[in-house]
PDB file of N, CA and C in Angstrom:
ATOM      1  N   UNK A   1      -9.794   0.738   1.624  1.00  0.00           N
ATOM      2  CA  UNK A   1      -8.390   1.099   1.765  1.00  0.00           C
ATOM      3  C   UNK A   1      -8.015   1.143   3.239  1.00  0.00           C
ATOM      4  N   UNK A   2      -6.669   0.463   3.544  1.00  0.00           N
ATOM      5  CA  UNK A   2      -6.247   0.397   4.974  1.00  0.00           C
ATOM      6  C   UNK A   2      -5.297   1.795   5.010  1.00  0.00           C
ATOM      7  N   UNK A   3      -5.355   2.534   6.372  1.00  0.00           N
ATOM      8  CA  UNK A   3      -4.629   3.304   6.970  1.00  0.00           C
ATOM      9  C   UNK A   3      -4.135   3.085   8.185  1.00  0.00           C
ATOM     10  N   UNK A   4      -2.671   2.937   7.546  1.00  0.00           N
ATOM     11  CA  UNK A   4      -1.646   2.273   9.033  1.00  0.00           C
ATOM     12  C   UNK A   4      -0.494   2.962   8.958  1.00  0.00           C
ATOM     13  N   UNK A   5      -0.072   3.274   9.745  1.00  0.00           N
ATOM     14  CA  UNK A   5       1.552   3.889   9.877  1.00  0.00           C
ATOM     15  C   UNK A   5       2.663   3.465   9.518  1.00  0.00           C
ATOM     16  N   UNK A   6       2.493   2.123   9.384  1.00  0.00           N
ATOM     17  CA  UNK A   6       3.752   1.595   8.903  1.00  0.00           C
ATOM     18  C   UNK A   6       3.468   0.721   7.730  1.00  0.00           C
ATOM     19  N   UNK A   7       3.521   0.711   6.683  1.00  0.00           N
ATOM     20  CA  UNK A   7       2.923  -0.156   5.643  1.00  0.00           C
ATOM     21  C   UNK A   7       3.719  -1.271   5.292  1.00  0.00           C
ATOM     22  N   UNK A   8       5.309  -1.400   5.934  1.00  0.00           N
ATOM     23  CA  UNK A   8       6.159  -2.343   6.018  1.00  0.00           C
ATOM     24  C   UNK A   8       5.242  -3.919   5.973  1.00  0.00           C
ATOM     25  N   UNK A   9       4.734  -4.082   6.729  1.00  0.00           N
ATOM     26  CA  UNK A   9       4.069  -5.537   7.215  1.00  0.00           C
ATOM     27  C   UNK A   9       3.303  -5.859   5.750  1.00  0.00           C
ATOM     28  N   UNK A  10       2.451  -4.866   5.291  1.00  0.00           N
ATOM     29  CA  UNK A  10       1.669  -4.592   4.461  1.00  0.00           C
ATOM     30  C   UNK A  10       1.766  -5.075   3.100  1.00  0.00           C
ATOM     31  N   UNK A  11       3.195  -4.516   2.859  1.00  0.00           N
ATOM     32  CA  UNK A  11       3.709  -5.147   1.375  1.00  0.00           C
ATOM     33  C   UNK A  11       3.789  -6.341   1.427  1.00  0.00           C
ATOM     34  N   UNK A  12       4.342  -7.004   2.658  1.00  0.00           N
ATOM     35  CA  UNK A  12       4.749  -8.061   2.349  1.00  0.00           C
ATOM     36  C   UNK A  12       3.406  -9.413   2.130  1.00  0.00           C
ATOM     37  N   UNK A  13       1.863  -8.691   1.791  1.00  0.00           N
ATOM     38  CA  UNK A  13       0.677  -9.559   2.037  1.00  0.00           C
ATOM     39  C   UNK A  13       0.805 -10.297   0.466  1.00  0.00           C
ATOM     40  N   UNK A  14       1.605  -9.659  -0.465  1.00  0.00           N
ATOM     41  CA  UNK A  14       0.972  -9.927  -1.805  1.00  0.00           C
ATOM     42  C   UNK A  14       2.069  -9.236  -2.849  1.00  0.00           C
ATOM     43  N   UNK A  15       2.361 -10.224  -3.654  1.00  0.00           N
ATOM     44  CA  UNK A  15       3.998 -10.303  -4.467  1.00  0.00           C
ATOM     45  C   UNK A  15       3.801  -8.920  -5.374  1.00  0.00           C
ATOM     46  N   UNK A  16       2.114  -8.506  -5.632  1.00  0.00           N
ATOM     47  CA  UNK A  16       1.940  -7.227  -6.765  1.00  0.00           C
ATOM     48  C   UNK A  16       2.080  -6.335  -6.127  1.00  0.00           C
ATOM     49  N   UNK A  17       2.065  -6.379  -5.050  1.00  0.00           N
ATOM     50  CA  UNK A  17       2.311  -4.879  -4.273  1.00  0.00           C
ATOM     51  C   UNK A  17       3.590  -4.112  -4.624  1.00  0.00           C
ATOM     52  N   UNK A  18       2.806  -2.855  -4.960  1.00  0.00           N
ATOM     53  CA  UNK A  18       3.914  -1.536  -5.245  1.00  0.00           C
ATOM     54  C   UNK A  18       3.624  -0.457  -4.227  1.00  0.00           C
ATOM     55  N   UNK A  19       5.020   0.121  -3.647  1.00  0.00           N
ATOM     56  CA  UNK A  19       4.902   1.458  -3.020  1.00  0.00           C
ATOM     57  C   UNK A  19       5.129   2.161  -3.431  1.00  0.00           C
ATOM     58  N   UNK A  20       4.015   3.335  -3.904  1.00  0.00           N
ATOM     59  CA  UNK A  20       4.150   4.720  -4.382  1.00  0.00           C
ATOM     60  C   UNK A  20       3.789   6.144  -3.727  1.00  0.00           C
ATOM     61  N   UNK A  21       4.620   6.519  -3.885  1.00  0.00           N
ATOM     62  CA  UNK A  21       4.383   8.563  -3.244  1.00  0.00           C
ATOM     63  C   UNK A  21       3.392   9.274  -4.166  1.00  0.00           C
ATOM     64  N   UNK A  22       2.671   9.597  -4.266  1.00  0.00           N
ATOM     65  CA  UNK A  22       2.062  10.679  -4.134  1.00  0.00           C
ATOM     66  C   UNK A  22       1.283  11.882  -3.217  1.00  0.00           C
ATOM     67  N   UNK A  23       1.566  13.116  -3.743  1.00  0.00           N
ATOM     68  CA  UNK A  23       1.873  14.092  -2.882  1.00  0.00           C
ATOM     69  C   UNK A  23       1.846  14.326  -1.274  1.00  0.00           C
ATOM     70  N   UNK A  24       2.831  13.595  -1.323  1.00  0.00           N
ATOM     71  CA  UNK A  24       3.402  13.452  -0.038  1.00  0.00           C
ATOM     72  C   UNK A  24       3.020  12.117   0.766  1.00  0.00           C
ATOM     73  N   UNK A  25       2.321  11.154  -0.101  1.00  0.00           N
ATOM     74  CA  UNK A  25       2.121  10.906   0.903  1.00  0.00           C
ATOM     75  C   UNK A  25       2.245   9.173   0.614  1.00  0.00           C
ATOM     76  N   UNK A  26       2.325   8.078   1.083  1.00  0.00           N
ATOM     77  CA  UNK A  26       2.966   6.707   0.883  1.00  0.00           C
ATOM     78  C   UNK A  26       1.441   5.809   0.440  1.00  0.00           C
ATOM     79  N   UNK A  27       1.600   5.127  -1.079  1.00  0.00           N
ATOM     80  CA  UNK A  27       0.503   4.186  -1.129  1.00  0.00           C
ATOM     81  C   UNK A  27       1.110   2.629  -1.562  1.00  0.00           C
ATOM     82  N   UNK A  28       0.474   1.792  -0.959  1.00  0.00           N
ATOM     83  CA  UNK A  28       0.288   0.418  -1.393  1.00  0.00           C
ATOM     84  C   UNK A  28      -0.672   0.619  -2.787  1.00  0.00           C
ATOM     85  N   UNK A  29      -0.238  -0.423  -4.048  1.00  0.00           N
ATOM     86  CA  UNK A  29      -1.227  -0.374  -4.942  1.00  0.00           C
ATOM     87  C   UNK A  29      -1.238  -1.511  -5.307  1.00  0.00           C
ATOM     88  N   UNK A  30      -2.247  -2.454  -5.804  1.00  0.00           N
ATOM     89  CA  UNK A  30      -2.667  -3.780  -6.544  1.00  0.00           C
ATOM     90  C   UNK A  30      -3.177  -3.643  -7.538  1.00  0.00           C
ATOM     91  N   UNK A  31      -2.611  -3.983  -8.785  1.00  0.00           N
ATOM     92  CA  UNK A  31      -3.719  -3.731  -9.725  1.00  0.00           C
ATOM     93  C   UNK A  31      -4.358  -5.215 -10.217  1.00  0.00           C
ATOM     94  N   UNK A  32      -3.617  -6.472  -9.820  1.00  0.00           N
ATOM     95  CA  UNK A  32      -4.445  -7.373 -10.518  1.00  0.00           C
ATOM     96  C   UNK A  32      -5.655  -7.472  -8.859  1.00  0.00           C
ATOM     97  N   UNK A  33      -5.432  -7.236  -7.431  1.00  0.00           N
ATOM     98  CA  UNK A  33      -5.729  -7.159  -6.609  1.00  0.00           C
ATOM     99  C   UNK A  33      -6.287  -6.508  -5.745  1.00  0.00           C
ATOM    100  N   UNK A  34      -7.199  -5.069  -5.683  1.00  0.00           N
ATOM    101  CA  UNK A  34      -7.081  -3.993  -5.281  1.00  0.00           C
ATOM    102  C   UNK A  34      -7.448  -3.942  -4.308  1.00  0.00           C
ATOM    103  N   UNK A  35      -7.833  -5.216  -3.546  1.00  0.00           N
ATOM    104  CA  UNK A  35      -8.424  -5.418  -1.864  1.00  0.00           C
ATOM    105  C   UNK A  35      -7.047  -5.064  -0.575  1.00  0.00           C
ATOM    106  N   UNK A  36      -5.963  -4.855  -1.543  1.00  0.00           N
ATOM    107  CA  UNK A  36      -4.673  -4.671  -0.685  1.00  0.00           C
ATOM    108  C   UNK A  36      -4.206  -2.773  -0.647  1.00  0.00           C
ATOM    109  N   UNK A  37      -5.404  -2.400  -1.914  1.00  0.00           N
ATOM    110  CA  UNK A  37      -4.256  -0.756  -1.052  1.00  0.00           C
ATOM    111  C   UNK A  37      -4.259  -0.338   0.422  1.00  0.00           C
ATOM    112  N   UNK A  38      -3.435   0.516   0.631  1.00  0.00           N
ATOM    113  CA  UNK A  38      -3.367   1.119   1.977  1.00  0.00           C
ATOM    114  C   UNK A  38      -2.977   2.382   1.644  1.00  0.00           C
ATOM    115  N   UNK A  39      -2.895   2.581   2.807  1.00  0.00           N
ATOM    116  CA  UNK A  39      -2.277   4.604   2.301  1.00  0.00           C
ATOM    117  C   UNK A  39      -1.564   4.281   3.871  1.00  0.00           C
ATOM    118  N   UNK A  40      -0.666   5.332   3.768  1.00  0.00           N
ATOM    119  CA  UNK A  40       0.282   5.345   5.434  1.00  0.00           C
ATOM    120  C   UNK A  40      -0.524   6.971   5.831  1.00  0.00           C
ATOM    121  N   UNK A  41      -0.522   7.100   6.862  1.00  0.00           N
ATOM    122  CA  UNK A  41      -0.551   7.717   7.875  1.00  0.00           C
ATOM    123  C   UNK A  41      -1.835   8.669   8.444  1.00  0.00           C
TER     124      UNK A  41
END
C-alpha cells in the first residue's frame, strides 16, 4: 500500500479505482487490482 498526500495523481493510474473514507481517513481501493491501494496521509 502507497502513502502519499495527495492521492489525486493516484486515481487517475487505473479506471477501478475508488476513493473511500474511512475513519477519517482517505483510501484508494482495487478490487479486480489491488497493487493500486494507497491510503493519504
Amino acid at each position: 500500500m502507497k502513502i502519499k498526500n495527495s492521492l489525486k495523481s493516484l486515481m487517475a493510474r487505473h479506471r477501478e479505482n475508488r476513493m473511500v473514507r474511512r475513519k477519517g481517513r482517505v483510501y484508494i481501493i482495487n478490487k479486480k487490482n489491488p497493487r493500486y491501494k494507497a491510503r493519504q496521509g
